[in-house]
N, C-alpha and C. Protein backbone atom coordinates (compact mmCIF):
# COMPACT_ATOMS: atom_id res chain seq x y z
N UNK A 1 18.28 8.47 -6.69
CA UNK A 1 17.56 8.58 -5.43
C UNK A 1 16.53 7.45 -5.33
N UNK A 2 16.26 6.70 -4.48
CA UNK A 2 15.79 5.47 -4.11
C UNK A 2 13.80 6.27 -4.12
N UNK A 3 13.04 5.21 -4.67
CA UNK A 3 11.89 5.40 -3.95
C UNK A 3 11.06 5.27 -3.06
N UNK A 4 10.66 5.97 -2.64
CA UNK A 4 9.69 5.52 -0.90
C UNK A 4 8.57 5.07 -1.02
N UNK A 5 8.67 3.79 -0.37
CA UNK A 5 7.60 2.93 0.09
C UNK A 5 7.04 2.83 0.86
N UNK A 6 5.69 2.81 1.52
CA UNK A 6 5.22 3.12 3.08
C UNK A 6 4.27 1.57 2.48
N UNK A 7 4.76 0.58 3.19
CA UNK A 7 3.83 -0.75 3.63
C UNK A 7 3.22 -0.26 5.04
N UNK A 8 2.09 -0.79 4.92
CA UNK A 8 1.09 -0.69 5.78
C UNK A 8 0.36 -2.19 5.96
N UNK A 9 1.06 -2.95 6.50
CA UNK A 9 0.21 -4.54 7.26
C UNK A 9 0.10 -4.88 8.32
N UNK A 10 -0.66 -5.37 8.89
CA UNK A 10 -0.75 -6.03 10.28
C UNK A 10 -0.43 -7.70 10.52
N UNK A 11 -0.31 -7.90 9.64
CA UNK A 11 0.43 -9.71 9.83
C UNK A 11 1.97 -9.23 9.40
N UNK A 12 2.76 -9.90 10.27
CA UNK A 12 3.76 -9.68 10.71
C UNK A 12 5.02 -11.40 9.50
N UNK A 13 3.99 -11.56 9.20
CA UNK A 13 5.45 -12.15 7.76
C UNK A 13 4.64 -12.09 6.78
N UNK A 14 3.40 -11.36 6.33
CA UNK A 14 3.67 -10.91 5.56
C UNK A 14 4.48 -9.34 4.93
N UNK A 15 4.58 -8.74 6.09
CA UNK A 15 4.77 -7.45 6.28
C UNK A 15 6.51 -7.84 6.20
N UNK A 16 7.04 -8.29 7.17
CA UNK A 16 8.73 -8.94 6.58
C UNK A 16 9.13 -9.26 5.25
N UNK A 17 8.64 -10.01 5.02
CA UNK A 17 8.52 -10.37 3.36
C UNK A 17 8.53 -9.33 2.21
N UNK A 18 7.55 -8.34 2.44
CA UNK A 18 7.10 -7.82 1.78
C UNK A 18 8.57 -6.87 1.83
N UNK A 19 8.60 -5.98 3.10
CA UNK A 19 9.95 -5.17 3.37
C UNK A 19 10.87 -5.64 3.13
N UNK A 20 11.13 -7.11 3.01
CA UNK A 20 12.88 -7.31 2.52
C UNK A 20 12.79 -7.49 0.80
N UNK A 21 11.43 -8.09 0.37
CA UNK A 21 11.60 -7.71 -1.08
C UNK A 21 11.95 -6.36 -1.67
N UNK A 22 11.05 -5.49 -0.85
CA UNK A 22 10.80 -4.66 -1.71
C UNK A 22 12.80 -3.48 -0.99
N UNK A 23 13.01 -4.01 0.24
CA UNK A 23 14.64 -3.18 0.03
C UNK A 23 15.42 -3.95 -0.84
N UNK A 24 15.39 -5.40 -0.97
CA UNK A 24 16.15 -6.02 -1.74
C UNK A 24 16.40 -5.37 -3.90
N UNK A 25 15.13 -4.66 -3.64
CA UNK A 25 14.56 -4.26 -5.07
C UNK A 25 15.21 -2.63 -5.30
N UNK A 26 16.24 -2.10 -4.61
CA UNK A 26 16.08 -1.15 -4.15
C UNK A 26 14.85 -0.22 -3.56
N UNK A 27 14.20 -0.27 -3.15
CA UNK A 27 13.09 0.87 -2.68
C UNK A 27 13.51 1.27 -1.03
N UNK A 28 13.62 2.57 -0.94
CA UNK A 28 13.58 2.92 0.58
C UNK A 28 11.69 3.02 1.25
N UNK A 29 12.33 1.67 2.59
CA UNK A 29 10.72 1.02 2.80
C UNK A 29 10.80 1.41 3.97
N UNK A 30 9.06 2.00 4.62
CA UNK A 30 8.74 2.53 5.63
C UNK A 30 7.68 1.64 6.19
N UNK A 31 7.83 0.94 7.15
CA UNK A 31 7.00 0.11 7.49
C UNK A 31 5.88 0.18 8.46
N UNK A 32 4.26 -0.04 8.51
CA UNK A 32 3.73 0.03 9.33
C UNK A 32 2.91 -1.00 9.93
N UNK A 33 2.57 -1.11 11.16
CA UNK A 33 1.63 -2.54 11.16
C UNK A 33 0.47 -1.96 11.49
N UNK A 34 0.04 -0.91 11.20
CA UNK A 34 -1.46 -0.82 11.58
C UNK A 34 -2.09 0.71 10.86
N UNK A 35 -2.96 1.38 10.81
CA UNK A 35 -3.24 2.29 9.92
C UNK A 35 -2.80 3.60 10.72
N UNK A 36 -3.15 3.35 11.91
CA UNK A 36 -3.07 4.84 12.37
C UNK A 36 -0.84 4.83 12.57
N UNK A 37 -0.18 3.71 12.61
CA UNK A 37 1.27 4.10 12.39
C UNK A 37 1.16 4.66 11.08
N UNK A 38 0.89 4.20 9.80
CA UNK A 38 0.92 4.30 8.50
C UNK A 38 0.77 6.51 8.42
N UNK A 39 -0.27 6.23 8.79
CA UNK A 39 -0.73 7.74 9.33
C UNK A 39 0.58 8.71 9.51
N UNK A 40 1.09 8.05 10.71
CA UNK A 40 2.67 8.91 11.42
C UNK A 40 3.64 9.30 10.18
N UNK A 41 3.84 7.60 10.06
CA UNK A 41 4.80 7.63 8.89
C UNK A 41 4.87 8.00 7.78
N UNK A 42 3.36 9.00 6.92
CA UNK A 42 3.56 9.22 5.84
C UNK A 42 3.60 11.06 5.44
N UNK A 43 4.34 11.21 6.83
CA UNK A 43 5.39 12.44 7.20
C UNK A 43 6.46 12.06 6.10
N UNK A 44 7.36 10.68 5.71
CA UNK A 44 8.11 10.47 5.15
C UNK A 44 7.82 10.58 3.70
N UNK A 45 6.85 11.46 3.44
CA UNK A 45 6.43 11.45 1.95
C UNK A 45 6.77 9.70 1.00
N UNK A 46 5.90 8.85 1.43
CA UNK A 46 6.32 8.38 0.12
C UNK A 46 5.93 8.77 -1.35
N UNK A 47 6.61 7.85 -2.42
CA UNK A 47 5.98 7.88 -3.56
C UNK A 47 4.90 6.71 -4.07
N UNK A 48 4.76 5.98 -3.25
CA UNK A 48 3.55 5.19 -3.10
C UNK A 48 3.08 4.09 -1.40
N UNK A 49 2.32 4.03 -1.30
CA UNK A 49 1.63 3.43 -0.17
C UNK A 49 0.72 2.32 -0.94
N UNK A 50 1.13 0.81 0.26
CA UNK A 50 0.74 -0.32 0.12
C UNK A 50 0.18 -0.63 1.12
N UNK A 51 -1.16 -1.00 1.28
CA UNK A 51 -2.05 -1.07 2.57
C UNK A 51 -2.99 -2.37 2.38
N UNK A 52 -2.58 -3.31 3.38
CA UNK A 52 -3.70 -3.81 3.89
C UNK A 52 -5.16 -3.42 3.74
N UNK A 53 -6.48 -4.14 3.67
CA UNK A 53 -7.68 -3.53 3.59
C UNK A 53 -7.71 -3.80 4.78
N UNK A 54 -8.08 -5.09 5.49
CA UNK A 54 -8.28 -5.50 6.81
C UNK A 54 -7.61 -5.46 7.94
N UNK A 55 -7.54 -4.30 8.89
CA UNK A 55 -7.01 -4.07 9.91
C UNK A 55 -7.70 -3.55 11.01
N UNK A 56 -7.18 -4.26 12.20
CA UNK A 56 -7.58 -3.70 13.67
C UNK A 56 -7.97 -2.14 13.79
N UNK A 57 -8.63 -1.55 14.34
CA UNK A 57 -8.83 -0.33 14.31
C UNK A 57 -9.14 0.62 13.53
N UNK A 58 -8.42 0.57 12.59
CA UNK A 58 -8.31 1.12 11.43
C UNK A 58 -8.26 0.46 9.67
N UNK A 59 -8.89 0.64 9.25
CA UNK A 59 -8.68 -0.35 7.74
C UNK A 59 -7.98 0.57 6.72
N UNK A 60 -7.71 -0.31 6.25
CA UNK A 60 -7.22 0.26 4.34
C UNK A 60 -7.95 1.40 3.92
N UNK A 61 -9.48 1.56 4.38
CA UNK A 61 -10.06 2.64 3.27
C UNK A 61 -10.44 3.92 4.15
N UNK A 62 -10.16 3.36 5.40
CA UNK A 62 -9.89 5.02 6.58
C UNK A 62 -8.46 5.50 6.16
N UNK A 63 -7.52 4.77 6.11
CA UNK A 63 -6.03 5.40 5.55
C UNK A 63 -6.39 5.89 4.24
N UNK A 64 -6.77 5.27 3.42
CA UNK A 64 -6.89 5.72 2.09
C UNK A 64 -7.76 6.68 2.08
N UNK A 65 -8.80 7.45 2.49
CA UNK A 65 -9.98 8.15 2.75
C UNK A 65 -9.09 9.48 3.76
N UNK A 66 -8.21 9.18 4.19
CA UNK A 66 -7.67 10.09 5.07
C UNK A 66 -6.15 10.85 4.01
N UNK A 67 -5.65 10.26 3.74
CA UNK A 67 -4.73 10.91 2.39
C UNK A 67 -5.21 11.54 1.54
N UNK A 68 -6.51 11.05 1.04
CA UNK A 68 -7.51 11.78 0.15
C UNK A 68 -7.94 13.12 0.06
N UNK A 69 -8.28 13.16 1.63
CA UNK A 69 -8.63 14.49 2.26
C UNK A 69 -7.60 15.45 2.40
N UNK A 70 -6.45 15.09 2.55
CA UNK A 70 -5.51 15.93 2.48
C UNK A 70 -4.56 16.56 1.40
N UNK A 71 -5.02 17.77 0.95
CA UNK A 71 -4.13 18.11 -0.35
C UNK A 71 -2.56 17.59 -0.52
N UNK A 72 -2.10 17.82 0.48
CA UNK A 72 -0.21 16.82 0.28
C UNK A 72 -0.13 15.59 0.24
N UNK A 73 -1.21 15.18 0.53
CA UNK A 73 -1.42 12.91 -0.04
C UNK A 73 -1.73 12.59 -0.80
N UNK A 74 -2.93 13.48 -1.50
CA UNK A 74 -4.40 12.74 -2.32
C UNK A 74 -3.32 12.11 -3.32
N UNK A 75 -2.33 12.92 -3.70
CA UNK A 75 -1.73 12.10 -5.39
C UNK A 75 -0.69 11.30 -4.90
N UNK A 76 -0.94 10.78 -3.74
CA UNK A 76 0.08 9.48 -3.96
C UNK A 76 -0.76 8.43 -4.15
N UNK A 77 0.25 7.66 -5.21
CA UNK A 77 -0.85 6.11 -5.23
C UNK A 77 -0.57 5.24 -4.28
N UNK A 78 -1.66 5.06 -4.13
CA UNK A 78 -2.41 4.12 -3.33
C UNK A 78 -2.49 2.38 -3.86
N UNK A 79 -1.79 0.97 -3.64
CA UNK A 79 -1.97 -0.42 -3.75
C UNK A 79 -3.12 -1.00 -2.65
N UNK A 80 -3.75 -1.60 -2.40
CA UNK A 80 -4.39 -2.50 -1.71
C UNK A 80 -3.69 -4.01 -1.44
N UNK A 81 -3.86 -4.51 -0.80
CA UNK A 81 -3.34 -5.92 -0.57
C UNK A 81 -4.48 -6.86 0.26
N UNK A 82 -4.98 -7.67 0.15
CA UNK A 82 -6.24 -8.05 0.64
C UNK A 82 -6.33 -9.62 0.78
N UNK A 83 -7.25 -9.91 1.33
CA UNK A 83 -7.73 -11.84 1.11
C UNK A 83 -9.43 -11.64 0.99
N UNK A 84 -9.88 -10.42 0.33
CA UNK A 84 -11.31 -9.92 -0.35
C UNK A 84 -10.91 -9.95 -1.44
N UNK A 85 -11.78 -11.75 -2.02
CA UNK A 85 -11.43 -11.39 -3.47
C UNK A 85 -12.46 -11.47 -4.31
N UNK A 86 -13.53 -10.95 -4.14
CA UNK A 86 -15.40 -10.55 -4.59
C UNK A 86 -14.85 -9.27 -5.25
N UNK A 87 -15.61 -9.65 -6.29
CA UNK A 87 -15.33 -8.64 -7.71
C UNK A 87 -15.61 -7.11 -7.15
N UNK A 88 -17.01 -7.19 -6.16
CA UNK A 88 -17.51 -6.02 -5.41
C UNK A 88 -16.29 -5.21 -4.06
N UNK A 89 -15.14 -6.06 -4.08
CA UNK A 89 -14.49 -5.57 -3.40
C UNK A 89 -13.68 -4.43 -3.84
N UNK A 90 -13.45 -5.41 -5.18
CA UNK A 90 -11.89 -4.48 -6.00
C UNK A 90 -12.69 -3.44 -6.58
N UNK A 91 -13.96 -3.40 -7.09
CA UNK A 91 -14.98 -2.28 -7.53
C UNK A 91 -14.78 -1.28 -6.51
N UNK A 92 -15.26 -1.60 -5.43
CA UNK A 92 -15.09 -0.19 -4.40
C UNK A 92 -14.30 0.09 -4.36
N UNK A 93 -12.98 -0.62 -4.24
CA UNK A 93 -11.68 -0.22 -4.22
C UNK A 93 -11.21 0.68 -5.55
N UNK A 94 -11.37 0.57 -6.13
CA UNK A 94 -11.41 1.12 -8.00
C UNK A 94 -11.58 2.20 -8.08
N UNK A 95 -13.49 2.30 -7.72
CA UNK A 95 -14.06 3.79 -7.82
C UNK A 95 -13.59 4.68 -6.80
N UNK A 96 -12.75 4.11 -5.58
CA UNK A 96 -12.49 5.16 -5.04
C UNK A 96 -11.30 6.16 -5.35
N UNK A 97 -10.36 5.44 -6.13
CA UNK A 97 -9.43 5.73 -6.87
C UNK A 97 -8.27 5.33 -6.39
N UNK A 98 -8.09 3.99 -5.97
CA UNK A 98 -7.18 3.05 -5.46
C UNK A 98 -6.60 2.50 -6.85
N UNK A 99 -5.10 2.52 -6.92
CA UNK A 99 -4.49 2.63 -8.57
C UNK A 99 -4.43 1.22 -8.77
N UNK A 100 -3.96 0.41 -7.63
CA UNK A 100 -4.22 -1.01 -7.64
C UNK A 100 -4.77 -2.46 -6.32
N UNK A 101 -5.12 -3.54 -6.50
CA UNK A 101 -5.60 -4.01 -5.62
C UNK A 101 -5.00 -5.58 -5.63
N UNK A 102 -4.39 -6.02 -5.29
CA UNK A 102 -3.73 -6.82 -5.02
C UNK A 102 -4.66 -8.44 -3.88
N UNK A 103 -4.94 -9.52 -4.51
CA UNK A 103 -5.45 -10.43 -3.68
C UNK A 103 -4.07 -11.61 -3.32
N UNK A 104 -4.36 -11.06 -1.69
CA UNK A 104 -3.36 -12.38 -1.51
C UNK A 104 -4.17 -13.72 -1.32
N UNK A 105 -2.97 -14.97 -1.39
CA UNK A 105 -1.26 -14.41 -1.35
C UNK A 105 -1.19 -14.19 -2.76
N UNK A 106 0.03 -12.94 -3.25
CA UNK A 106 0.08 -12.32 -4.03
C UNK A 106 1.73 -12.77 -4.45
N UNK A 107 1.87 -12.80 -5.49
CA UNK A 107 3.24 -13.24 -6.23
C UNK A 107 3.87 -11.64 -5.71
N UNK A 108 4.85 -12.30 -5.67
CA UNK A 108 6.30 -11.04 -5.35
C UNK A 108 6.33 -9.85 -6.78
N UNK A 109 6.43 -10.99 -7.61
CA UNK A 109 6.41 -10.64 -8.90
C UNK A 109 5.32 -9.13 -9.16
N UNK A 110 3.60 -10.15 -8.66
CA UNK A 110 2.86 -9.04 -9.12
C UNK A 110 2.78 -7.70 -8.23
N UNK A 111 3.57 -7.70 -7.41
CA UNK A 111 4.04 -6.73 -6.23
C UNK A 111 4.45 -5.39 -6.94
N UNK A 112 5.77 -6.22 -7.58
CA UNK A 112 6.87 -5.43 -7.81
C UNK A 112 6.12 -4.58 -9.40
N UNK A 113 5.44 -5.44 -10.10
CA UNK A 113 4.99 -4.86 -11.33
C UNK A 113 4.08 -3.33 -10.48
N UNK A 114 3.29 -3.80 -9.81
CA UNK A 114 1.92 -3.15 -9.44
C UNK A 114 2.81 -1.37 -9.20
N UNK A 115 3.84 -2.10 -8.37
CA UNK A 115 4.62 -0.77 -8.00
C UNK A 115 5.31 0.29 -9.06
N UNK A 116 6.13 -0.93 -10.00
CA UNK A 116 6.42 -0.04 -10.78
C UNK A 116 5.64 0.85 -12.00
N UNK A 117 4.54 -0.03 -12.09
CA UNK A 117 3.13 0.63 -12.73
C UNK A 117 2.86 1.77 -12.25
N UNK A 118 2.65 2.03 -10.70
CA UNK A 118 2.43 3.43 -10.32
C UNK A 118 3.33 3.95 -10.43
N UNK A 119 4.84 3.75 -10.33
CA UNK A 119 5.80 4.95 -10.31
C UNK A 119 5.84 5.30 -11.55
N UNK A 120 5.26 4.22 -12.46
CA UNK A 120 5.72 4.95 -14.19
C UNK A 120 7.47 4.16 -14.34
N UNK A 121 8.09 3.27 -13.76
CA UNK A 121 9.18 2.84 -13.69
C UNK A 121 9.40 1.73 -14.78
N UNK A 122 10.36 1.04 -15.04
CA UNK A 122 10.20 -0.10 -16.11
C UNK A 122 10.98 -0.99 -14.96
């Protein structure tokens, strides 16, 4: 059974990119461009969510702050993906219990590790 991915970006190649790696890798990928879609879509239970910090309306740590609150989200992990790369960023990001934080541009490579780190995958 494939694992579910819910990307959450608002730039539109990185968000392509990201979705054809990560189906190319097998993962079944749910894509969002903004927080409050991310929101809709994570009806689809993933087994991990990849979010943008910086977004229109909504950011990375209202999505992340909003799964939290909810007993059927809190334990999914949570990636960051960012162009905040101040030590004080990935700290907040850390203590809030964000499993990883990602500064773009970000190797494909350290993508795919970050992911399989949270699933526990090799």
């Amino acid at each position: 059974m494939k694992k579910k991915v819910l990307l959450i970006e608002d730039n539109q190649d990185i968000r392509e990119s990201a979705a054809e790696l990560l189906a190319l890798c097998g993962f079944e990928v749910f894509v969002a461009e903004s927080g409050e879609e991310g929101l809709l879509l994570i009806r689809n239970q993933p087994d991990v969510v990849i979010s943008d910090v910086v977004m229109q309306n909504m950011s990375g740590y209202e999505v992340f702050n909003r799964l939290q609150a909810d007993e059927s989200t809190r334990n999914i992990p949570f990636i960051f993906t960012t162009a905040l790369s101040e030590k004080k960023d990935q700290l907040k990001a850390f203590e809030l219990g964000v499993q990883n934080y990602l500064i773009k541009p970000y190797d494909e490579r350290e993508l795919l590790s970050c992911i399989k780190k949270c699933l526990q995958i090799e």
